[in-house]
Protein backbone atom coordinates (compact mmCIF):
# COMPACT_ATOMS: atom_id res chain seq x y z
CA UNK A 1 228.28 266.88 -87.63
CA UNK A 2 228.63 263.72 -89.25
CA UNK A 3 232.45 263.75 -89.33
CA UNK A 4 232.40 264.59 -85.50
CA UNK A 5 230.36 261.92 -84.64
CA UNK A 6 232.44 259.53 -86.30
CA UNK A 7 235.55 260.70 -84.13
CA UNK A 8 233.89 260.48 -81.22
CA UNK A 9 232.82 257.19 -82.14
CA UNK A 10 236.25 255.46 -83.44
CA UNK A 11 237.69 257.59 -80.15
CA UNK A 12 235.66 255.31 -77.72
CA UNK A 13 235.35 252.54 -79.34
CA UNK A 14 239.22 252.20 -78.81
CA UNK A 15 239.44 252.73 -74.86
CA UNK A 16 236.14 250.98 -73.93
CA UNK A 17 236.56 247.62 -72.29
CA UNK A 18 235.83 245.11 -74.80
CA UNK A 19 233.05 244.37 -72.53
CA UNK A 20 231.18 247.39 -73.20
CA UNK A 21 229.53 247.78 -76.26
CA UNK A 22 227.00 245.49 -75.53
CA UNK A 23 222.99 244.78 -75.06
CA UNK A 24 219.59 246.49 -75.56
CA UNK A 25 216.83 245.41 -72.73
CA UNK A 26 213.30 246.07 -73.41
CA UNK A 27 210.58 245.20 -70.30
CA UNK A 28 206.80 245.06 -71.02
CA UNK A 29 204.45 245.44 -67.79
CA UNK A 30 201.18 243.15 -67.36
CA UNK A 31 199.34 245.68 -68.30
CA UNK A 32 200.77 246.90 -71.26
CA UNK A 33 201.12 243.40 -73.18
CA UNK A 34 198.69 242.39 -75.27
CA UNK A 35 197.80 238.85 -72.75
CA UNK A 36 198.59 240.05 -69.24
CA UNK A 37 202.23 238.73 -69.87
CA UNK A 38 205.19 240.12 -68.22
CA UNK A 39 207.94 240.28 -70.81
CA UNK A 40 211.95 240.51 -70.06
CA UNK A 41 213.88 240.57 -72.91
CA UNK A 42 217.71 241.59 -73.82
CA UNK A 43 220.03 240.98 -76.92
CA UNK A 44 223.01 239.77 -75.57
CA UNK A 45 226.12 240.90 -77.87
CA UNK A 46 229.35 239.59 -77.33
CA UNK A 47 232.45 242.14 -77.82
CA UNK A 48 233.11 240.38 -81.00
CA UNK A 49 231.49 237.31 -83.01
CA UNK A 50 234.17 235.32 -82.16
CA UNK A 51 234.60 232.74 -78.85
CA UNK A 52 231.05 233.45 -77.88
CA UNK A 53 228.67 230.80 -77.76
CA UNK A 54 225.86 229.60 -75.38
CA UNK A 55 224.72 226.26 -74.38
CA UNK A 56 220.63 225.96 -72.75
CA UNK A 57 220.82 224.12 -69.73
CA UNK A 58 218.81 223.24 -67.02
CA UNK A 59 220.60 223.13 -63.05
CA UNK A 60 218.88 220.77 -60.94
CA UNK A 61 218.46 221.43 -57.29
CA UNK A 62 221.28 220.87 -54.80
CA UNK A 63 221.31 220.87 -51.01
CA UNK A 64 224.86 221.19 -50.49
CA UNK A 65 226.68 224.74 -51.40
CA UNK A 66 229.27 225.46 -53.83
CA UNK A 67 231.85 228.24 -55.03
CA UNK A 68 230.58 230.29 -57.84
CA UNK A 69 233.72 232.11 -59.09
CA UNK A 70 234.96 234.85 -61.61
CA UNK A 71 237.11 232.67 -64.21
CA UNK A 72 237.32 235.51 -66.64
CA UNK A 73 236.39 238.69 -65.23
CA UNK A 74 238.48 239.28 -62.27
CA UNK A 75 238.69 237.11 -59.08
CA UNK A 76 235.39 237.40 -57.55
CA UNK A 77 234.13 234.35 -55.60
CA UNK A 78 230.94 233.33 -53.34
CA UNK A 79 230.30 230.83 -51.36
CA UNK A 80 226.84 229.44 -52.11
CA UNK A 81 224.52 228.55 -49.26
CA UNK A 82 222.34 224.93 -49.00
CA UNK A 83 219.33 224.22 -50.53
CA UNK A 84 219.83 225.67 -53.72
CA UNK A 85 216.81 225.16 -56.44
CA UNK A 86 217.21 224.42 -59.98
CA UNK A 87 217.38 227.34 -62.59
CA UNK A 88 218.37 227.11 -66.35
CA UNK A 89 220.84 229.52 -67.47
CA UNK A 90 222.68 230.14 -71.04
CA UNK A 91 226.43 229.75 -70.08
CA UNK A 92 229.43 229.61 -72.18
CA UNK A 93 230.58 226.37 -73.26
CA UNK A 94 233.40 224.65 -71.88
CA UNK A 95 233.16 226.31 -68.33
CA UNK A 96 231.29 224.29 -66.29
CA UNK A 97 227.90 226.18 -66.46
CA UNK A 98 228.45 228.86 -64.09
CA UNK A 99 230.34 231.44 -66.53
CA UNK A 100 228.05 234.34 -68.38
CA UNK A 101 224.66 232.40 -67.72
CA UNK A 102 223.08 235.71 -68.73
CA UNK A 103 219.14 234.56 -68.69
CA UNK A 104 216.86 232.16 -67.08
CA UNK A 105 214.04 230.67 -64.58
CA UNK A 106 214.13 229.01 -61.56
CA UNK A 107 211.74 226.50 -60.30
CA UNK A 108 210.28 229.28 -57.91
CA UNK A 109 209.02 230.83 -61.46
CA UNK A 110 211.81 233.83 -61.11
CA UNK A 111 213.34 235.15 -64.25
CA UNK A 112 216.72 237.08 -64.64
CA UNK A 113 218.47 238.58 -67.75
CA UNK A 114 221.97 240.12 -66.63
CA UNK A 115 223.61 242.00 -67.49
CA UNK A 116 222.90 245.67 -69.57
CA UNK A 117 226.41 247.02 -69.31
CA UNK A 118 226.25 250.42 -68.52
CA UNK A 119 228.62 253.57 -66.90
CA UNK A 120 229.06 255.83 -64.20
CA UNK A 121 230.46 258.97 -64.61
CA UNK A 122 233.57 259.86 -63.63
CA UNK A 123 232.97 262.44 -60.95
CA UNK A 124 231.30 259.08 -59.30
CA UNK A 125 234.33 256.79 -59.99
CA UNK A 126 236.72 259.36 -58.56
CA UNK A 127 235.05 258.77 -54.90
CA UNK A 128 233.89 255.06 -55.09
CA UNK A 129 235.74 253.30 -58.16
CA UNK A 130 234.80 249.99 -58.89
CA UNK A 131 236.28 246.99 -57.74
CA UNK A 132 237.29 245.67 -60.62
CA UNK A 133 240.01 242.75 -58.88
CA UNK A 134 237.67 241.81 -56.76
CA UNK A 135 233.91 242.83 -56.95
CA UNK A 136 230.98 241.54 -58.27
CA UNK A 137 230.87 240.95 -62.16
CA UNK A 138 228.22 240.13 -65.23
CA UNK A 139 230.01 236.46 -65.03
CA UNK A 140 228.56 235.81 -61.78
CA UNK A 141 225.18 237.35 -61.28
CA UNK A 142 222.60 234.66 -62.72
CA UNK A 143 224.68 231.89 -60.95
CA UNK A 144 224.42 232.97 -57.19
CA UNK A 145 220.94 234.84 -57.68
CA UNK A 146 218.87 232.26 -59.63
CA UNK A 147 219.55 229.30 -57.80
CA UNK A 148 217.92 231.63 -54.42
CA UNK A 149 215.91 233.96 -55.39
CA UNK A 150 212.13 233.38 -54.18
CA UNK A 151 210.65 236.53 -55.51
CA UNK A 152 211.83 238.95 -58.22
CA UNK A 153 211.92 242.10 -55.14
CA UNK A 154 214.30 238.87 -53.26
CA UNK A 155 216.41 239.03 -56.15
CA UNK A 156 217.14 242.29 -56.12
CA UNK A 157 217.61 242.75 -52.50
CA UNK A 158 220.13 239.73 -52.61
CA UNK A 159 222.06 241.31 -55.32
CA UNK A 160 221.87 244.72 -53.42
CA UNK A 161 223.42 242.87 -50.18
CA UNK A 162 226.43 241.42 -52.91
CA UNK A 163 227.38 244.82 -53.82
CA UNK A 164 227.35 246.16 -50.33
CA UNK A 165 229.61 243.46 -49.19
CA UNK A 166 231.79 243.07 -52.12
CA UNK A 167 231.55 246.08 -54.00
CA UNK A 168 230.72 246.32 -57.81
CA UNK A 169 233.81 245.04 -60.63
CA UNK A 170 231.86 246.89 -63.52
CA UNK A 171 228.54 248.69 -64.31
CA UNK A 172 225.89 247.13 -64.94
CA UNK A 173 221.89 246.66 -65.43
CA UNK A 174 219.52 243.66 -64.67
CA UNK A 175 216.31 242.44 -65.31
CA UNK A 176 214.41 240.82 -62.64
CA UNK A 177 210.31 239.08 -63.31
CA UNK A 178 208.40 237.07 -61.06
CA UNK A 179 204.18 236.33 -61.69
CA UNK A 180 203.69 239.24 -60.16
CA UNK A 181 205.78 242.28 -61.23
CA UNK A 182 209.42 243.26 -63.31
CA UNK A 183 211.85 245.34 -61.51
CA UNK A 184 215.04 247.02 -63.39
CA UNK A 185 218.33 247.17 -60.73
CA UNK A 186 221.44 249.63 -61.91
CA UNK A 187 224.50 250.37 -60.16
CA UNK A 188 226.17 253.06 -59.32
CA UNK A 189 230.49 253.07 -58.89
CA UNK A 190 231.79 250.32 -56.75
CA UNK A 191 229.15 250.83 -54.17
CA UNK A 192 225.77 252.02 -54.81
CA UNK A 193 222.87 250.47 -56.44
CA UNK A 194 218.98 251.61 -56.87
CA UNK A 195 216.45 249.02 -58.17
CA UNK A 196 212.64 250.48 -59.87
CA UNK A 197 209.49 248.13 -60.03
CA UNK A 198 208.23 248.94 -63.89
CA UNK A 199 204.70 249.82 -63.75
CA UNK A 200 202.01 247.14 -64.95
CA UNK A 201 200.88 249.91 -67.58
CA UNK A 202 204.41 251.03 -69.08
CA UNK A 203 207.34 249.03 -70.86
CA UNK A 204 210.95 249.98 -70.44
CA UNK A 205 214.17 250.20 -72.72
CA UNK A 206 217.94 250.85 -72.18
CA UNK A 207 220.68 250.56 -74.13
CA UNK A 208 224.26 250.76 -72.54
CA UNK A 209 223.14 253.68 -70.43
CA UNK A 210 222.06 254.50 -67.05
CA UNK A 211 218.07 254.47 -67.33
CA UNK A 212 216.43 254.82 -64.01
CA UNK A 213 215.97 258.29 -63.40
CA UNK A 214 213.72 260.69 -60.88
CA UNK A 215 213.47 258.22 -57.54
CA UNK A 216 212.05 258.77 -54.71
CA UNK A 217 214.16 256.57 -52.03
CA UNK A 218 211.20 256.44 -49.08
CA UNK A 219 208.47 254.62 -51.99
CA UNK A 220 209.39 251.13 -50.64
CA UNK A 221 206.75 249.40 -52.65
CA UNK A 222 208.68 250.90 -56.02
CA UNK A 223 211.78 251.56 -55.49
CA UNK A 224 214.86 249.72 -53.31
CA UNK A 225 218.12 251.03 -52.68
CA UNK A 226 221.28 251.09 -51.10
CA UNK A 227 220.69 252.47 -48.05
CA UNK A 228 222.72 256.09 -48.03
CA UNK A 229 222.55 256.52 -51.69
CA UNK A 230 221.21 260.11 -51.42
CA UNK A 231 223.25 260.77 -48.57
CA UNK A 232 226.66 259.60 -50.38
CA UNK A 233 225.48 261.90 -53.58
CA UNK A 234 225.08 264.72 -51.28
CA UNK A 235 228.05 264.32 -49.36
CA UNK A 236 230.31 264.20 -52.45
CA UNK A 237 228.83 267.36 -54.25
CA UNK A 238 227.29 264.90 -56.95
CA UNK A 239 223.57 266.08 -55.77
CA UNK A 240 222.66 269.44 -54.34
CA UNK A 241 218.87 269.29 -52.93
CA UNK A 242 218.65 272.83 -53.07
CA UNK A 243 219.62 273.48 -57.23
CA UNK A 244 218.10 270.05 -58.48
CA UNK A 245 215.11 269.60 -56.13
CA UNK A 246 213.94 265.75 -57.23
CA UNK A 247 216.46 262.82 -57.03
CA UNK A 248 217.37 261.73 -60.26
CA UNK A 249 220.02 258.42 -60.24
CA UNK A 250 220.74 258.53 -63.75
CA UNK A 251 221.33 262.04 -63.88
CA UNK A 252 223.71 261.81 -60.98
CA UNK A 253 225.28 259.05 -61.66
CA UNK A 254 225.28 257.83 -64.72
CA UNK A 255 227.61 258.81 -67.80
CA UNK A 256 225.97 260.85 -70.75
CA UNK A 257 228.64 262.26 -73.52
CA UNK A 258 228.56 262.35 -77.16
CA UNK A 259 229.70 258.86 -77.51
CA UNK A 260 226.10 257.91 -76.27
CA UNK A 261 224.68 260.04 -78.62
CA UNK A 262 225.62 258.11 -81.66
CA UNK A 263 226.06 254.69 -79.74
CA UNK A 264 222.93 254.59 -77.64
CA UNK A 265 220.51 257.17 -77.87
CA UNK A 266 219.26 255.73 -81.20
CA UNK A 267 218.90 252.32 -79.96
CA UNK A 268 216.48 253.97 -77.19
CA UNK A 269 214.67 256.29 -80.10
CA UNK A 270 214.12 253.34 -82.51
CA UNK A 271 212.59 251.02 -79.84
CA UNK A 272 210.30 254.14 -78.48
CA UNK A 273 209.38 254.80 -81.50
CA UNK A 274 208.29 251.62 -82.47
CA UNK A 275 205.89 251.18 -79.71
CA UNK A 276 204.92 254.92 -78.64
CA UNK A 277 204.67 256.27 -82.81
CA UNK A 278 203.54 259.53 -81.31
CA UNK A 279 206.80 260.16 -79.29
CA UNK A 280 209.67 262.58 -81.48
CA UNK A 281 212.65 261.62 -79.70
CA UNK A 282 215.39 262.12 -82.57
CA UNK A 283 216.89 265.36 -81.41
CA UNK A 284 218.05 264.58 -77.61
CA UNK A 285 220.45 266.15 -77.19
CA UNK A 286 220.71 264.64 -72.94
CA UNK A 287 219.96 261.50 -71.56
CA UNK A 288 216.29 262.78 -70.55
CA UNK A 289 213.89 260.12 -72.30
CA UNK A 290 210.88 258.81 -70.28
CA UNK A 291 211.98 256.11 -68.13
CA UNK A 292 208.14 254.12 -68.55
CA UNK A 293 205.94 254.89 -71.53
CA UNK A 294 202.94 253.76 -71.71
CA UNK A 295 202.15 252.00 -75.80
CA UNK A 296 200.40 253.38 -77.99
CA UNK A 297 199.03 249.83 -78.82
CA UNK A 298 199.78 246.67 -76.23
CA UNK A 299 202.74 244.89 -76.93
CA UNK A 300 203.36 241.09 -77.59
CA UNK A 301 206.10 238.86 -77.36
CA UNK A 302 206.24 239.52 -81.20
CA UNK A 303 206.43 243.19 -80.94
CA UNK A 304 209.41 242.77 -78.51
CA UNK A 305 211.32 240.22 -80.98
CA UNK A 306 210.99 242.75 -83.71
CA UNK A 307 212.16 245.71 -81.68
CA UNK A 308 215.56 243.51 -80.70
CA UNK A 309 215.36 242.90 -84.20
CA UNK A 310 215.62 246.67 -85.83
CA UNK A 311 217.97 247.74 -87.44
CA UNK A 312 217.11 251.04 -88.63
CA UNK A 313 215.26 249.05 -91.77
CA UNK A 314 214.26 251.85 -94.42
CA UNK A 315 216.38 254.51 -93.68
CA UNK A 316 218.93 256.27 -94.09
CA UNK A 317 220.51 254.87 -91.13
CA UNK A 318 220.15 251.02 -92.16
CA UNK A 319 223.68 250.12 -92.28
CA UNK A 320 222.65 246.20 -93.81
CA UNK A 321 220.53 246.75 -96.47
CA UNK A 322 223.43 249.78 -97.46
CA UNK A 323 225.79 247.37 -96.94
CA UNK A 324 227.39 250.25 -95.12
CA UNK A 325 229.87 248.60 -92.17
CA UNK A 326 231.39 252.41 -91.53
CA UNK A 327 227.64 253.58 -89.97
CA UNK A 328 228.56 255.41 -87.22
CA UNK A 329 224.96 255.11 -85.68
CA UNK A 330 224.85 251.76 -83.89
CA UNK A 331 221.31 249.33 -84.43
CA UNK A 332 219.92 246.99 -81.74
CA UNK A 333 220.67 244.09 -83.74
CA UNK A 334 224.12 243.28 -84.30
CA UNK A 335 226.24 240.80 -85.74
CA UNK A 336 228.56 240.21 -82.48
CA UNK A 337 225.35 239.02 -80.72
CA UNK A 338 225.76 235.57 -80.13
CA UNK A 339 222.27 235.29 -77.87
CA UNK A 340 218.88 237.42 -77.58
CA UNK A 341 216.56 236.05 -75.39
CA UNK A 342 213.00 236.94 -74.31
CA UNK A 343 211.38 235.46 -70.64
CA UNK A 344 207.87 235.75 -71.09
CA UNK A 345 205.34 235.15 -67.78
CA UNK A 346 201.97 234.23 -67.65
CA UNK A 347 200.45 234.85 -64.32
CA UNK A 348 196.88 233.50 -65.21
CA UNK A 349 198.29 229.66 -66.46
CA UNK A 350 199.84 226.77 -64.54
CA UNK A 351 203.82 226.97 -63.94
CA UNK A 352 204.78 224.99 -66.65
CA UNK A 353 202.89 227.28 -69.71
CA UNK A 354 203.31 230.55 -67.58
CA UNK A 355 207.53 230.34 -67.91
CA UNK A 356 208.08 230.27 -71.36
CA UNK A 357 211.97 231.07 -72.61
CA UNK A 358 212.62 232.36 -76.07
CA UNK A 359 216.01 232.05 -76.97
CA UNK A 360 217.51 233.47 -80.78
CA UNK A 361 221.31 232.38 -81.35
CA UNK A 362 223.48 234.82 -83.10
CA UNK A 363 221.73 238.34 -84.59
CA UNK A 364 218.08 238.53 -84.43
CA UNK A 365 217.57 240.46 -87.35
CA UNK A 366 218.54 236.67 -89.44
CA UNK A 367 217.42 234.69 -86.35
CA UNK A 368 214.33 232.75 -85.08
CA UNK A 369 213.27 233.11 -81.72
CA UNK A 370 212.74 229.85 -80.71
CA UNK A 371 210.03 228.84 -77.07
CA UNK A 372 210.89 226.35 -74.78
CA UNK A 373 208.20 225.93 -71.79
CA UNK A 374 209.32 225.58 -68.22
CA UNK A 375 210.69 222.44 -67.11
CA UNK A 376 210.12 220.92 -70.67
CA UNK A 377 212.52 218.56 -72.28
CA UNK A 378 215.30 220.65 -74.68
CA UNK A 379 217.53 219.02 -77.45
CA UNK A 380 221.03 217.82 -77.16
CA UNK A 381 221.72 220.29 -80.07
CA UNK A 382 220.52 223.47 -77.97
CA UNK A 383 222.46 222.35 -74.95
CA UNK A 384 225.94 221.64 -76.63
CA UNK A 385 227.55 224.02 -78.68
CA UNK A 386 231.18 225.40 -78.95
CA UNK A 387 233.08 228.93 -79.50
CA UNK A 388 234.62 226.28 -82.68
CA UNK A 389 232.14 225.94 -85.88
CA UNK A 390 230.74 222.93 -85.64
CA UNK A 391 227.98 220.71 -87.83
CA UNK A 392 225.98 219.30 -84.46
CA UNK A 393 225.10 222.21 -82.37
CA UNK A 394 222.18 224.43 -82.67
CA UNK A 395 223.60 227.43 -81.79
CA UNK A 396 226.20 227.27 -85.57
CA UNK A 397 223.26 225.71 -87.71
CA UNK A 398 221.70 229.67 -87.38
CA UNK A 399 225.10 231.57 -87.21
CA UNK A 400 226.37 230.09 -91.03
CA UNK A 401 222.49 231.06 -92.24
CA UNK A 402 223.35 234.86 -91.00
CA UNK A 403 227.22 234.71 -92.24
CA UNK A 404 225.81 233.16 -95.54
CA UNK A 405 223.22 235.98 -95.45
CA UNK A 406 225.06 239.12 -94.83
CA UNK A 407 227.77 238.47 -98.07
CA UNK A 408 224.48 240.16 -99.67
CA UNK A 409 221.86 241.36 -96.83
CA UNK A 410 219.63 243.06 -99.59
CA UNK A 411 218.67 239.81 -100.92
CA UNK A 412 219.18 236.97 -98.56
CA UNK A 413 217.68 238.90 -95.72
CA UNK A 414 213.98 238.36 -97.20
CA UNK A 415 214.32 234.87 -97.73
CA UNK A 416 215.88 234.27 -94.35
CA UNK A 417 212.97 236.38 -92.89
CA UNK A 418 210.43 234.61 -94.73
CA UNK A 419 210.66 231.17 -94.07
CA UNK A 420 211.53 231.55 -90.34
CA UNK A 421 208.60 234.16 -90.13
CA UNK A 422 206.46 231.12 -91.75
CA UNK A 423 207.74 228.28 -89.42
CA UNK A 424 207.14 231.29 -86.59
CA UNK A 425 203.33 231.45 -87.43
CA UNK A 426 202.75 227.65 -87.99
CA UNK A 427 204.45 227.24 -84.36
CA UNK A 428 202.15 229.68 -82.74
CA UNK A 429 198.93 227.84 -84.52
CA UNK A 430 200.09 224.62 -83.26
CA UNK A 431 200.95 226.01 -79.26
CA UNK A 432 197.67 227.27 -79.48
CA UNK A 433 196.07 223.68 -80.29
CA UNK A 434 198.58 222.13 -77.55
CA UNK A 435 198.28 224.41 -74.83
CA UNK A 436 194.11 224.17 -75.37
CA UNK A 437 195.04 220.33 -74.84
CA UNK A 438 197.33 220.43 -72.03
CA UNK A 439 194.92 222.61 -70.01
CA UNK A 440 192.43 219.93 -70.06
CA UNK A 441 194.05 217.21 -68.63
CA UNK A 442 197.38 218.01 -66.73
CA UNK A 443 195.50 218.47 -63.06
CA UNK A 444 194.14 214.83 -63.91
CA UNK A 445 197.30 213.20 -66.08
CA UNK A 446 200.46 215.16 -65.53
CA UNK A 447 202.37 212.49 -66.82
CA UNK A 448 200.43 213.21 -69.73
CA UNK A 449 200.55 216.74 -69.93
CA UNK A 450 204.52 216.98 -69.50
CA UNK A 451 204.63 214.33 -72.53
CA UNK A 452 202.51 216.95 -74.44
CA UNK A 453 204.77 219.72 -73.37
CA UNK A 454 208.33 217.63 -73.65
CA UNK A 455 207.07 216.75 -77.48
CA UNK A 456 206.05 220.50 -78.60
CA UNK A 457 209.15 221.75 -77.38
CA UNK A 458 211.28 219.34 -79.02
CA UNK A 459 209.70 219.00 -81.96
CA UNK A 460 209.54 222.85 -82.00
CA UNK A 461 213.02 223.91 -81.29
CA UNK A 462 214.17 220.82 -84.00
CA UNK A 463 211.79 221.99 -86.71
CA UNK A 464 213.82 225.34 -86.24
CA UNK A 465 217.11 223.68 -86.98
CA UNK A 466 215.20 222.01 -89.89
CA UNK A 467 214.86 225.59 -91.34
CA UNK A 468 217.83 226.71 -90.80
CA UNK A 469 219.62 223.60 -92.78
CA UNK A 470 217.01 224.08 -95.72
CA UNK A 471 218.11 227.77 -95.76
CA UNK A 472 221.68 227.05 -95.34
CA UNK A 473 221.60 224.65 -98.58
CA UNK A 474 219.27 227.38 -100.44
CA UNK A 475 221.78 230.35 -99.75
CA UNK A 476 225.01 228.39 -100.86
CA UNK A 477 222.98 226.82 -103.91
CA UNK A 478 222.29 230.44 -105.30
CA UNK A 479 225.49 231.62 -104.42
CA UNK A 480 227.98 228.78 -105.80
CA UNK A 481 225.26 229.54 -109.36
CA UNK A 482 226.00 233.07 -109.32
CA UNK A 483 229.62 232.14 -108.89
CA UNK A 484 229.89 229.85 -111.59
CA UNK A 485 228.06 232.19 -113.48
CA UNK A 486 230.71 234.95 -113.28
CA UNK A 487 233.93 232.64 -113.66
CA UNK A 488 232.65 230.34 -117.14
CA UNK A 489 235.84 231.26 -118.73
CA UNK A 490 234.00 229.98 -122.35
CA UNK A 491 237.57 230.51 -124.48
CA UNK A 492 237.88 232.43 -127.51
C-alpha cells in the first residue's frame, strides 16, 4: 500500500498545474469559538518557496474605476466600477498591488481569503471546461470583490455574477466573513458555482478538495447558487434524482481519486481530529467527511493557528522531526508556504478591535502569527518585501529563522517554538491591558484611541521581528560551534 501510494503521488505531482498543490482553510462559526468570534483562516502555499513573497498593504478608497487584470494567470480583465472603498490585501511584490492579494478587510468590515484551489472532475470538464485564457482566476478575486463588497452574502453573489459572465480559469474555494456570518463559495467547471453559510455552531476545513456537499438549492438563507446548477447536473447525466435522491455538489462535481487520499484527506483528518477528538476519520476511503462539525471544546484563534500549524507532530507520519522529505502523506504546514493568515471578527466590539488580521510569513509550524487591528498603522518592514532575500523586510527576517531551522528540525524547532510562543503570550497579556484602555475612551478621544491602537500594533508586529533576529543570531551561533567543532583539524 505504501509503495502504491507513493506512485500515485510522484504520478500527480508531475501533471498538476504548479498551481495546485496548495492551501488548507479552516472556518470557525460564532458559536463555536471560544469569544463569539468568527474566524477565517487559510495557509497560503506557494507552488514552490521560491518567487513568492507578500507585502501588507492597505488600499485607500477611490471614486474613479480601474482595470484589475490577470498579469500571470491568463488574460482575464475587469473593469472596476466608482466608488470603490479601501481594503488591505497581501499582494505580491513588484506588481502593483492587485496580483495574488489572497486575504483581507475592507472598511465595510468584510473579510476574504481566496483562494483554496480545488478540482472538478472530469466528467464535469468534458461539458463545461474552464476558461482558462480568459476566465476568472485566484489572481483576481480579492482585487475586484474587496474593494465592493458590502456584506459577506454581497460578496459571494458578486463573485457568482463574475463566473456567470466570464466563466471560471481554474477551480477554486473562498472564504467570505462579515459581523454577522462566514459563507464558503466553490466552483464547479467553467460555469457553475454553489456558495454554503457555515453554521454559528460548526467550524469547517478543506484541503485542495471540493468540500460542500448535500445542498439543498431552494434554502436561500443558506445556500446561493448558480441558478440551473441542478438542472445542468441533470441534464448531463452527472446527477440522477431518482438513484442519488439528495443533491450533493461535491459528490457531483468535485474530483476524489487516490491522489487525494494521500494528498488531502489527511490534512482534513488531522485538523478534525484536533478539534472533534471523538471523530475516527483515518480510514476514508471517499470524500464523505462531515462538511460542519460541531467541537468538542470551542475553538480560539489559537486553536486555529495550531491546526495550520500541524504537521503530523508525534507520529509516524511527521515527516520534520524524521527528517523524512520522501513522506508521501502531505501536512498542513509546509515549507513552500510563503503566507498563512487568520481574519478574526468580533461582532460585540467597535470596528477597529472587531477586524483583527493575523498574518504568519513563510511555514507556520517555525512562524509567529503576528495581529494587526483594523485601520491601525503597519511597519514599513511588513509592507515591503521582495521574491530576492533581503536584510529589511519582514517577510525574510522569519523565512532565514525556518531555513536556519529545518538543517536540523528536531532541535531548532523547540527553540523556535519557544520563544515566539513566549513573545505570543506576553502580546496577548498586553492587548488585553490595551484593548481594556481603548474601550474607555475612544467614543470620547478617538484621536486617542487610534494612537493607542497605531502604537500596539507597531510595537507588536516590530517586537516580532525583534525575535526573529535574536533567533536568527542564536541558530547560526550554535551551528557555526558545532561546525568548528567537527572541522578542528588539531595535527598529529
Amino acid at each position: 500500500m505504501k509503495v502504491k501510494h507513493w506512485m500515485v503521488w510522484l504520478a500527480m505531482a508531475l501533471v498538476l498545474p504548479r498551481e495546485g498543490l496548495t492551501c488548507t482553510t479552516i472556518i470557525v462559526g460564532k458559536g463555536a469559538s471560544i469569544d463569539g468570534s468568527i474566524i477565517v483562516a487559510r495557509n497560503a502555499d506557494a507552488p514552490s518557496a521560491k518567487d513568492w513573497a507578500a507585502d501588507f498593504v492597505y488600499h485607500p478608497p477611490s471614486k474613479g474605476g480601474y482595470v484589475v487584470q490577470s498579469r500571470f494567470q491568463n488574460t482575464f480583465s475587469y473593469r472596476m466600477p466608482e466608488n470603490l472603498t479601501g481594503y488591505s490585501g497581501l499582494p505580491q511584490p513588484g506588481t502593483g498591488g492587485l496580483s495574488f492579494e489572497e486575504a483581507g478587510f475592507n472598511d465595510y468590515g468584510v473579510g476574504i481569503s481566496a483562494t483554496e484551489t480545488i478540482f472538478s472532475n472530469d466528467r464535469v470538464l468534458k461539458v463545461d471546461p474552464y476558461r482558462k485564457r480568459d476566465g476568472v482566476v485566484e489572481e483576481v478575486i480579492p482585487s475586484i470583490l474587496l474593494p465592493q463588497a458590502k456584506s459577506a452574502r454581497e460578496g459571494v453573489i458578486l463573485l457568482g455574477q463574475l463566473i456567470d459572465r466570464y466563466g471560471s480559469g481554474e477551480g477554486f474555494g473562498i472564504a467570505f466573513v462579515d459581523k454577522d456570518e462566514a459563507w464558503y463559495f466553490e466552483n464547479a467547471g467553467g460555469h457553475r458555482w454553489v456558495a454554503v453559510r457555515v453554521p454559528d455552531d460548526a467550524y469547517f476545513v478543506s484541503a485542495n478538495q471540493s468540500r460542500i456537499g448535500v445542498i439543498d438549492v431552494a434554502d436561500t438563507a443558506n445556500v446561493i447558487a448558480s441558478r440551473d446548477l441542478v438542472d445542468f447536473a441533470q441534464r448531463n447525466g452527472l446527477f440522477d434524482p431518482q438513484q442519488d435522491k439528495a443533491f450533493n455538489f461535491r459528490k457531483v462535481f468535485g474530483r476524489d481519486n487516490d491522489f487525494d487520499r494521500v494528498y488531502n484527506y489527511p490534512r482534513i483528518v488531522e485538523v478534525q481530529s484536533s478539534f472533534s477528538p471523538d471523530r475516527d476519520n483515518r480510514h476514508r476511503e471517499v470524500n464523505d467527511f462531515d462538511d460542519f462539525i460541531k467541537p468538542a471544546n470551542k475553538l480560539s484563534v489559537t486553536d486555529v493557528a495550531r491546526a495550520l500549524s500541524g504537521y503530523y507532530a508525534g507520529t509516524a507520519q511527521d515527516p520534520y522531526t524524521s527528517r523524512n522529505p520522501s513522506a508521501t502523506v502531505r501536512p498542513v504546514s509546509v515549507y513552500r508556504a510563503y503566507q498563512s493568515h487568520i481574519l478574526q471578527v468580533r461582532p460585540a466590539l467597535p470596528m477597529p478591535l472587531a477586524h483583527v488580521q493575523y498574518i504568519d510569513f513563510g511555514i507556520s509550524a517555525l512562524g509567529i502569527y503576528v495581529p494587526f487591528y483594523w485601520g491601525a498603522k503597519v511597519p514599513e518592514s511588513y509592507r515591503q518585501s521582495s521574491v530576492e532575500i533581503d536584510d529589511a523586510s519582514a517577510l525574510w527576517k522569519f523565512r532565514k529563522v525556518q531555513l536556519l531551522a529545518m538543517q536540523n528540525f528536531p532541535k531548532y524547532q523547540p527553540v523556535v517554538r519557544a520563544a515566539y510562543d513566549k513573545y505570543a503570550s506576553d502580546v496577548s497579556a498586553r492587548r488585553l491591558a490595551m484593548e481594556k484602555q481603548y474601550l474607555a475612551i475612544y467614543e470620547t478621544s478617538p484621536t486617542q484611541a487610534q494612537q493607542l491602537l497605531d502604537q500596539f500594533s507597531l510595537d507588536t508586529a516590530n517586537g516580532a521581528v525583534h525575535v526573529a533576529e535574536s533567533l536568527q543570531r542564536r541558530i547560526m551561533s550554535d551551528m557555526s560551534n558545532e561546525i568548528d567543532a567537527k572541522y578542528r583539524f588539531h595535527g598529529p
